[in-house]
C-alpha atoms as a PDB file:
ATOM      1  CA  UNK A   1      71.829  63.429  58.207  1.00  0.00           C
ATOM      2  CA  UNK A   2      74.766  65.684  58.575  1.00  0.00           C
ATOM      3  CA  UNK A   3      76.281  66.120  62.017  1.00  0.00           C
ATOM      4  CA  UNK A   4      77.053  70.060  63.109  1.00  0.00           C
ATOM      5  CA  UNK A   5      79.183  70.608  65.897  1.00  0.00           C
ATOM      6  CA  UNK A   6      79.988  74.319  67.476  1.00  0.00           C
ATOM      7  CA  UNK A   7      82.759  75.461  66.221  1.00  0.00           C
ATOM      8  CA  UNK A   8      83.474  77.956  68.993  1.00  0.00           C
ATOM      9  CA  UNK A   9      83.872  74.745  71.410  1.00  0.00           C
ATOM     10  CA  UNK A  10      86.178  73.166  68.685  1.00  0.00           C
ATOM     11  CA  UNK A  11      88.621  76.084  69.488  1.00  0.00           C
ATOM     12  CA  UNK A  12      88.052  76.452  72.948  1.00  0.00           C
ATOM     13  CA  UNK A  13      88.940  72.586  72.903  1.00  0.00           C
ATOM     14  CA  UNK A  14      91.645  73.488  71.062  1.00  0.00           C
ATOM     15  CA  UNK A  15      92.911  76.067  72.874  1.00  0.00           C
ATOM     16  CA  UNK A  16      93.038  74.459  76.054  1.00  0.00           C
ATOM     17  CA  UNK A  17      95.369  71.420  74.996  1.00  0.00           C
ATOM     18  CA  UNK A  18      97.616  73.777  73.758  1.00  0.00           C
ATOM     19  CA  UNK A  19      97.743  75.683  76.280  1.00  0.00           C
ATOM     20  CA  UNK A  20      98.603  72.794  78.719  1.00  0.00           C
ATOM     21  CA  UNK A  21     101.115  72.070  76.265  1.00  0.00           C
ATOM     22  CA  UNK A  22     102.296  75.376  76.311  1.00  0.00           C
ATOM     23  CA  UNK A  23     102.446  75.987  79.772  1.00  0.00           C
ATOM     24  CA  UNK A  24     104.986  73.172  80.391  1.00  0.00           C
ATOM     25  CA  UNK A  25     107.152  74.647  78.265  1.00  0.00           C
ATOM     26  CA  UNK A  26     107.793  78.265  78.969  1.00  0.00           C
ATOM     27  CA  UNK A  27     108.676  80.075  81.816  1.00  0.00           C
ATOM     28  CA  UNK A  28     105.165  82.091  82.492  1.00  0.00           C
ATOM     29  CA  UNK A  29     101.798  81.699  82.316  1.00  0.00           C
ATOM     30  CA  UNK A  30     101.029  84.789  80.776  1.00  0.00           C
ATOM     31  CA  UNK A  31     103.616  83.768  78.142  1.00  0.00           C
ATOM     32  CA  UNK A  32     101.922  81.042  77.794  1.00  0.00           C
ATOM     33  CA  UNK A  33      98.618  82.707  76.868  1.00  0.00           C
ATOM     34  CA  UNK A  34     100.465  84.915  74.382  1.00  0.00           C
ATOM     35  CA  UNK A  35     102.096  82.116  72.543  1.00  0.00           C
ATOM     36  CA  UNK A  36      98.490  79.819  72.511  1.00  0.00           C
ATOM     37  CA  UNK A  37      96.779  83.152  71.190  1.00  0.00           C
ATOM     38  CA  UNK A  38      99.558  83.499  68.090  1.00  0.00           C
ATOM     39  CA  UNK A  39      98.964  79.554  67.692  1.00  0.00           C
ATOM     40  CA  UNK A  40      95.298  80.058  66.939  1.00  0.00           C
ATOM     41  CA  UNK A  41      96.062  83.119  64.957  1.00  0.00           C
ATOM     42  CA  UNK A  42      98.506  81.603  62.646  1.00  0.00           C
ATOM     43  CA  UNK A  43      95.912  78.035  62.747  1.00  0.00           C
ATOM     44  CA  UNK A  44      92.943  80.694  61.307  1.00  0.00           C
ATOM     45  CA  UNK A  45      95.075  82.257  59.103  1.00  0.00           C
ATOM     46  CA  UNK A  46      96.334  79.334  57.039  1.00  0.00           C
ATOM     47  CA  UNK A  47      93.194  77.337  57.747  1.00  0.00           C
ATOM     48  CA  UNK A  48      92.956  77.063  54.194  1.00  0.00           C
ATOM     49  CA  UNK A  49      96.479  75.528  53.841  1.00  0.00           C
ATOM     50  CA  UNK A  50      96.252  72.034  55.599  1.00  0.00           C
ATOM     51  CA  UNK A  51      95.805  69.493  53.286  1.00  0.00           C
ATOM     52  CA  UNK A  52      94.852  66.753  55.822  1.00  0.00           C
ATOM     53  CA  UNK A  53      92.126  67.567  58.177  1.00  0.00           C
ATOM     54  CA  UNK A  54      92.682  64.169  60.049  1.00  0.00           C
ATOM     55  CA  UNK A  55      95.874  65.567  61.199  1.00  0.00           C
ATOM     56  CA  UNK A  56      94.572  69.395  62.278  1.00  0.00           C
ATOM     57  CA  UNK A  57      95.884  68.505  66.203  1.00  0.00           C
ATOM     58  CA  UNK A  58      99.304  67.460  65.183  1.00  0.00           C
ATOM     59  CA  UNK A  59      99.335  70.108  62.521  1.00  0.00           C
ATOM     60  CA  UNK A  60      98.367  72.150  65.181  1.00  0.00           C
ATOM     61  CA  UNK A  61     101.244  70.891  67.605  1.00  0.00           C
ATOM     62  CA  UNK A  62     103.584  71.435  65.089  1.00  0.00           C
ATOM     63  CA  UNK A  63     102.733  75.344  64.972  1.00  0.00           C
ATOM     64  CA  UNK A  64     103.111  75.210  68.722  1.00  0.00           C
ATOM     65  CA  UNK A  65     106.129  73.868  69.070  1.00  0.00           C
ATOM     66  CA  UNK A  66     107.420  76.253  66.165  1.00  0.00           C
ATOM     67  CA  UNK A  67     105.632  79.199  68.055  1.00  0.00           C
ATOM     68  CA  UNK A  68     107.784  77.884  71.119  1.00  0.00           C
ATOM     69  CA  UNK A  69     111.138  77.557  69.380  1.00  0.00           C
ATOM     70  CA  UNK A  70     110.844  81.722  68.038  1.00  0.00           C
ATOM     71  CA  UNK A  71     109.659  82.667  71.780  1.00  0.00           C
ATOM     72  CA  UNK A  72     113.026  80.726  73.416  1.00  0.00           C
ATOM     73  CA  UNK A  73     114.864  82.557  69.771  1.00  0.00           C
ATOM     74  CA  UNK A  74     113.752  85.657  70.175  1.00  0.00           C
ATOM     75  CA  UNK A  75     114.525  85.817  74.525  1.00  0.00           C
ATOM     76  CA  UNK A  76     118.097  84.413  73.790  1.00  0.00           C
ATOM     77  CA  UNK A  77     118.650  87.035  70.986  1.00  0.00           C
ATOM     78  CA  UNK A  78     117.184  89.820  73.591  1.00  0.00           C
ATOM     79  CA  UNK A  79     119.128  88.915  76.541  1.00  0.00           C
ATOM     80  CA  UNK A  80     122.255  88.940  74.410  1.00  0.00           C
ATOM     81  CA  UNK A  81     121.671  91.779  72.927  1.00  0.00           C
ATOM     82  CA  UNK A  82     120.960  94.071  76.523  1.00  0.00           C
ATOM     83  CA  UNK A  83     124.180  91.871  78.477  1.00  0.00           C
ATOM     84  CA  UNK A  84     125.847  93.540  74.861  1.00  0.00           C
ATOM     85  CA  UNK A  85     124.460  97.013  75.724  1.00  0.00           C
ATOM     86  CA  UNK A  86     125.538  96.710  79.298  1.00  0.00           C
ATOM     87  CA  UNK A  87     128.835  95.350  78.685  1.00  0.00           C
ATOM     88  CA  UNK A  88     129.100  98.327  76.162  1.00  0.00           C
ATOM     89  CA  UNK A  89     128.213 101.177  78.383  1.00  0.00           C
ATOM     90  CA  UNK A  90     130.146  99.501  81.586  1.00  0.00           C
ATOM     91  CA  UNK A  91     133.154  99.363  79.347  1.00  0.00           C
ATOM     92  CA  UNK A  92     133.649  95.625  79.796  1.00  0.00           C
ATOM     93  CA  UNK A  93     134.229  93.035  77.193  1.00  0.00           C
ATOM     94  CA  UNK A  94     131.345  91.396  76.032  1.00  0.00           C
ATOM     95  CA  UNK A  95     131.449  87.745  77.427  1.00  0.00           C
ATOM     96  CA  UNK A  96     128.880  84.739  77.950  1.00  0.00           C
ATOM     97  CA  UNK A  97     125.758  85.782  79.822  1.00  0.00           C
ATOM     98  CA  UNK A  98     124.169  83.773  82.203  1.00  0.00           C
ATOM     99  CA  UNK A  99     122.150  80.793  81.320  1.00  0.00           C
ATOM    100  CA  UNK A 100     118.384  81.411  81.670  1.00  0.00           C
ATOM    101  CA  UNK A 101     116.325  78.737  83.747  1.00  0.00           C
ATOM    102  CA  UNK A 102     114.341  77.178  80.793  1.00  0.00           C
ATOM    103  CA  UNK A 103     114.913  74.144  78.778  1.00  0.00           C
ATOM    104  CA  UNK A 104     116.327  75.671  75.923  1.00  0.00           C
ATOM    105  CA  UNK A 105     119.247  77.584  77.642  1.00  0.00           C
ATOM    106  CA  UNK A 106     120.280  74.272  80.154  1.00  0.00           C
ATOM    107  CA  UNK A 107     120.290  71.981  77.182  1.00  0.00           C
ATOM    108  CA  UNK A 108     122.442  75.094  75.120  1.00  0.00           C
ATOM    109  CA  UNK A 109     125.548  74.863  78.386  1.00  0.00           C
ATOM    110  CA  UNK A 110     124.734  71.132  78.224  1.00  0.00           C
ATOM    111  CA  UNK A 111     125.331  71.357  74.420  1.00  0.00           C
ATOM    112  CA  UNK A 112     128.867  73.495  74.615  1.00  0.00           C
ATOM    113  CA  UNK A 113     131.059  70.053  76.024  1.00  0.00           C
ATOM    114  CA  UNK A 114     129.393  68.544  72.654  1.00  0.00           C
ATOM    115  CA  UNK A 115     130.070  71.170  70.156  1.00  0.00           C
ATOM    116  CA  UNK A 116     133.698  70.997  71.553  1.00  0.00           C
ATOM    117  CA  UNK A 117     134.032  67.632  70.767  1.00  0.00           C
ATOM    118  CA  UNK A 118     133.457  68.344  66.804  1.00  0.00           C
ATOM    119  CA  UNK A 119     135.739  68.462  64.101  1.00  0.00           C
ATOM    120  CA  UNK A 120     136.838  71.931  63.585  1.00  0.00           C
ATOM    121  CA  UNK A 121     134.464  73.146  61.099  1.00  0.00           C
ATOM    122  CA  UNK A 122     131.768  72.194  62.086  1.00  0.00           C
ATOM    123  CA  UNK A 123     132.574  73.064  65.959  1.00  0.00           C
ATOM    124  CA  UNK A 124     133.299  76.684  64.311  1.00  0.00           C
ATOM    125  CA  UNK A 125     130.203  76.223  62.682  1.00  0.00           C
ATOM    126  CA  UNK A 126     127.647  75.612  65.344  1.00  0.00           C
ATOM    127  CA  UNK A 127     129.141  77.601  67.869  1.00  0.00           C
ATOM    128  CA  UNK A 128     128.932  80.787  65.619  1.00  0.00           C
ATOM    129  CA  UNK A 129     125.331  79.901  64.543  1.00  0.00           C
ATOM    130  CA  UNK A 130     123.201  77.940  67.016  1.00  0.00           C
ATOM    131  CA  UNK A 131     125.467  78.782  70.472  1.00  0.00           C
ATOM    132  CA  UNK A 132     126.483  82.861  69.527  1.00  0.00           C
ATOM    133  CA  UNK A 133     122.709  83.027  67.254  1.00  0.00           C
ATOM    134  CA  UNK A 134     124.821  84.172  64.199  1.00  0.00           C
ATOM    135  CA  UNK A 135     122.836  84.109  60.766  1.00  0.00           C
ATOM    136  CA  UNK A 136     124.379  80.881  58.758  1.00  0.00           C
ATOM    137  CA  UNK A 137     125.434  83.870  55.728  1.00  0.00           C
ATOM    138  CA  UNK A 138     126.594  85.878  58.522  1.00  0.00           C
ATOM    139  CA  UNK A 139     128.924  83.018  59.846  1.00  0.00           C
ATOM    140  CA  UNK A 140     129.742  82.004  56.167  1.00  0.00           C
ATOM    141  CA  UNK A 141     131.158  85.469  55.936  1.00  0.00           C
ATOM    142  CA  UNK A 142     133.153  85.496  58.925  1.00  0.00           C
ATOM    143  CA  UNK A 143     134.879  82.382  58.386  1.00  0.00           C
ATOM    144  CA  UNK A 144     135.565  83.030  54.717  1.00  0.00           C
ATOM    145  CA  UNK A 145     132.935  80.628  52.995  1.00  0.00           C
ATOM    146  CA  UNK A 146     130.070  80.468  50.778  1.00  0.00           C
ATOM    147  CA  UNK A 147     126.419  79.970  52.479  1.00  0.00           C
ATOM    148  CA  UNK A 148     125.801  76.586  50.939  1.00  0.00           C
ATOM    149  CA  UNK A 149     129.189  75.890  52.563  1.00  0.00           C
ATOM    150  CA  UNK A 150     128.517  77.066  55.799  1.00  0.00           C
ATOM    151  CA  UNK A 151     124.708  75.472  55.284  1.00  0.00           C
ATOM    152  CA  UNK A 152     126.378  72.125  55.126  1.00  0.00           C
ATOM    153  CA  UNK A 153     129.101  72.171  58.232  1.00  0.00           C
ATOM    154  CA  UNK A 154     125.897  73.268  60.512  1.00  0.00           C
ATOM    155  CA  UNK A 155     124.095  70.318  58.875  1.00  0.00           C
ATOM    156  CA  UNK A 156     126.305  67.791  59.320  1.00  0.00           C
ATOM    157  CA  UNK A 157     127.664  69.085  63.017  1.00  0.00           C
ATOM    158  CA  UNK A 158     123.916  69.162  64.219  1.00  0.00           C
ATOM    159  CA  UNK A 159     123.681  65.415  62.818  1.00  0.00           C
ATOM    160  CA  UNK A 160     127.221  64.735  65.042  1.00  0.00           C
ATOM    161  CA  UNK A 161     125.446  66.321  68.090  1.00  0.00           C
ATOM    162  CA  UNK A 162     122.285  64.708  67.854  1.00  0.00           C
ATOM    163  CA  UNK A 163     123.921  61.540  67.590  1.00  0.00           C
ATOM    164  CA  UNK A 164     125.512  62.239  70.975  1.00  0.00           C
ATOM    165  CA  UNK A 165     122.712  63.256  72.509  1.00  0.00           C
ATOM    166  CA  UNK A 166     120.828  60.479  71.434  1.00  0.00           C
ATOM    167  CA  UNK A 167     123.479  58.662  73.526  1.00  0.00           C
ATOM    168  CA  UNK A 168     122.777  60.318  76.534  1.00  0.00           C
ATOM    169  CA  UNK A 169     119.656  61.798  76.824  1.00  0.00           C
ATOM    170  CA  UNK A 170     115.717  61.520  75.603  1.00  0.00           C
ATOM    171  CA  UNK A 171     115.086  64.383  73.314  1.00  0.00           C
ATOM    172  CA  UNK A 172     112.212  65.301  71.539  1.00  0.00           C
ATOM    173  CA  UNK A 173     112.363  67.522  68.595  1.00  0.00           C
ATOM    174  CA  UNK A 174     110.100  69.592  66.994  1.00  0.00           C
ATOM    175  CA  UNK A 175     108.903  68.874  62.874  1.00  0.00           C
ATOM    176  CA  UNK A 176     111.033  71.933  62.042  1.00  0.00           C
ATOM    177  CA  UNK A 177     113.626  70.271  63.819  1.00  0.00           C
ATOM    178  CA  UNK A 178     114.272  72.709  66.860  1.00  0.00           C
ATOM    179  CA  UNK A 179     113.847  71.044  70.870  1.00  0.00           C
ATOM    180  CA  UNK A 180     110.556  70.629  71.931  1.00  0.00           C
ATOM    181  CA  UNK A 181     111.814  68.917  74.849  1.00  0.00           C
ATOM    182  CA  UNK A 182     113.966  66.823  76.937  1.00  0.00           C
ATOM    183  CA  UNK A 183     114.964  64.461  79.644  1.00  0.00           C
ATOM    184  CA  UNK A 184     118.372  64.803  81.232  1.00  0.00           C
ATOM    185  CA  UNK A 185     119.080  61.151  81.689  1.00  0.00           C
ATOM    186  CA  UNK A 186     118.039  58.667  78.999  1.00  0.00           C
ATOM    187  CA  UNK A 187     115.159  56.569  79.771  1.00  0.00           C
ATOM    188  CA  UNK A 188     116.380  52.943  80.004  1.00  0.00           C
END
């Protein structure tokens, strides 16, 4: 005899794990909401994709913790973009805005010593792409290099970073290989 389950419940389940997982990750609840509500929209809409339905939580995780990443993107592109505007219309020169309190913008000033410590291309690399949010063709430009150039200094300076970190402190990264999370002193 088949078992049938509600499937409305399966997504409220659903819903509610990911929003706890949310919530711990962003600044607001009502963010929060948002971000769980794009989760199940972009779970529903490539239902059809996953390939292993014993894995539909982590798949599911994995979607969050992209969703996450683009959310922390998108406010650091934002913020940067109005401390431009202001900068512009005070007449000022644009410099480095404030960090935000969230986990993204303390580990990014905890990143900087780091990044400072590279070899010179790849400290020019990282600093133009993942500190100032430059495109990786946009920073191949700049500097005078082809994208699959530029591709590989971020590459290979994000490998020399994480390899710091991993000295230091517990981080846990996301499948598409942004920060999920992370603990400031490393777990012993």
């Amino acid at each position: 005899m088949a078992t049938t389950f509600d499937t409305g419940l399966v997504w409220e389940e659903t819903r509610r794990g990911l929003l706890a997982f949310v919530q711990r990750r962003v600044a607001t609840p009502q963010d929060a909401e948002d971000l769980v509500q794009d989760v199940l929209i972009r779970m529903h809409a490539n239902l059809s994709r996953l390939r292993d339905t014993d894995r539909v939580m982590a798949w599911a995780y994995g979607i969050a913790r992209n969703a996450i990443t683009d959310y922390y993107r998108s406010r650091a592109n934002a913020s940067g973009a109005m401390a431009q505007l202001e900068d512009e219309n005070s007449g000022r020169v644009s410099g480095p805005t404030a960090v935000e309190d969230d986990q993204e913008g303390e580990l990014a000033a905890c990143m900087r010593p780091y990044v400072s410590r590279l070899p010179d291309p790849y400290r020019e690399a990282l600093r133009l792409v993942e500190l100032e949010g430059m495109t990786q063709v946009d920073a191949a430009r700049r500097v005078g290099i082809s994208g699959s150039g530029m591709k590989s200094r971020v590459q290979r300076g994000r490998g020399m970073v994480r390899a710091m970190l991993s000295e230091c402190c517990d981080v846990e990264l996301a499948p598409a290989g942004g920060i999920a999370g992370y603990e400031k002193e490393k777990k012993k």
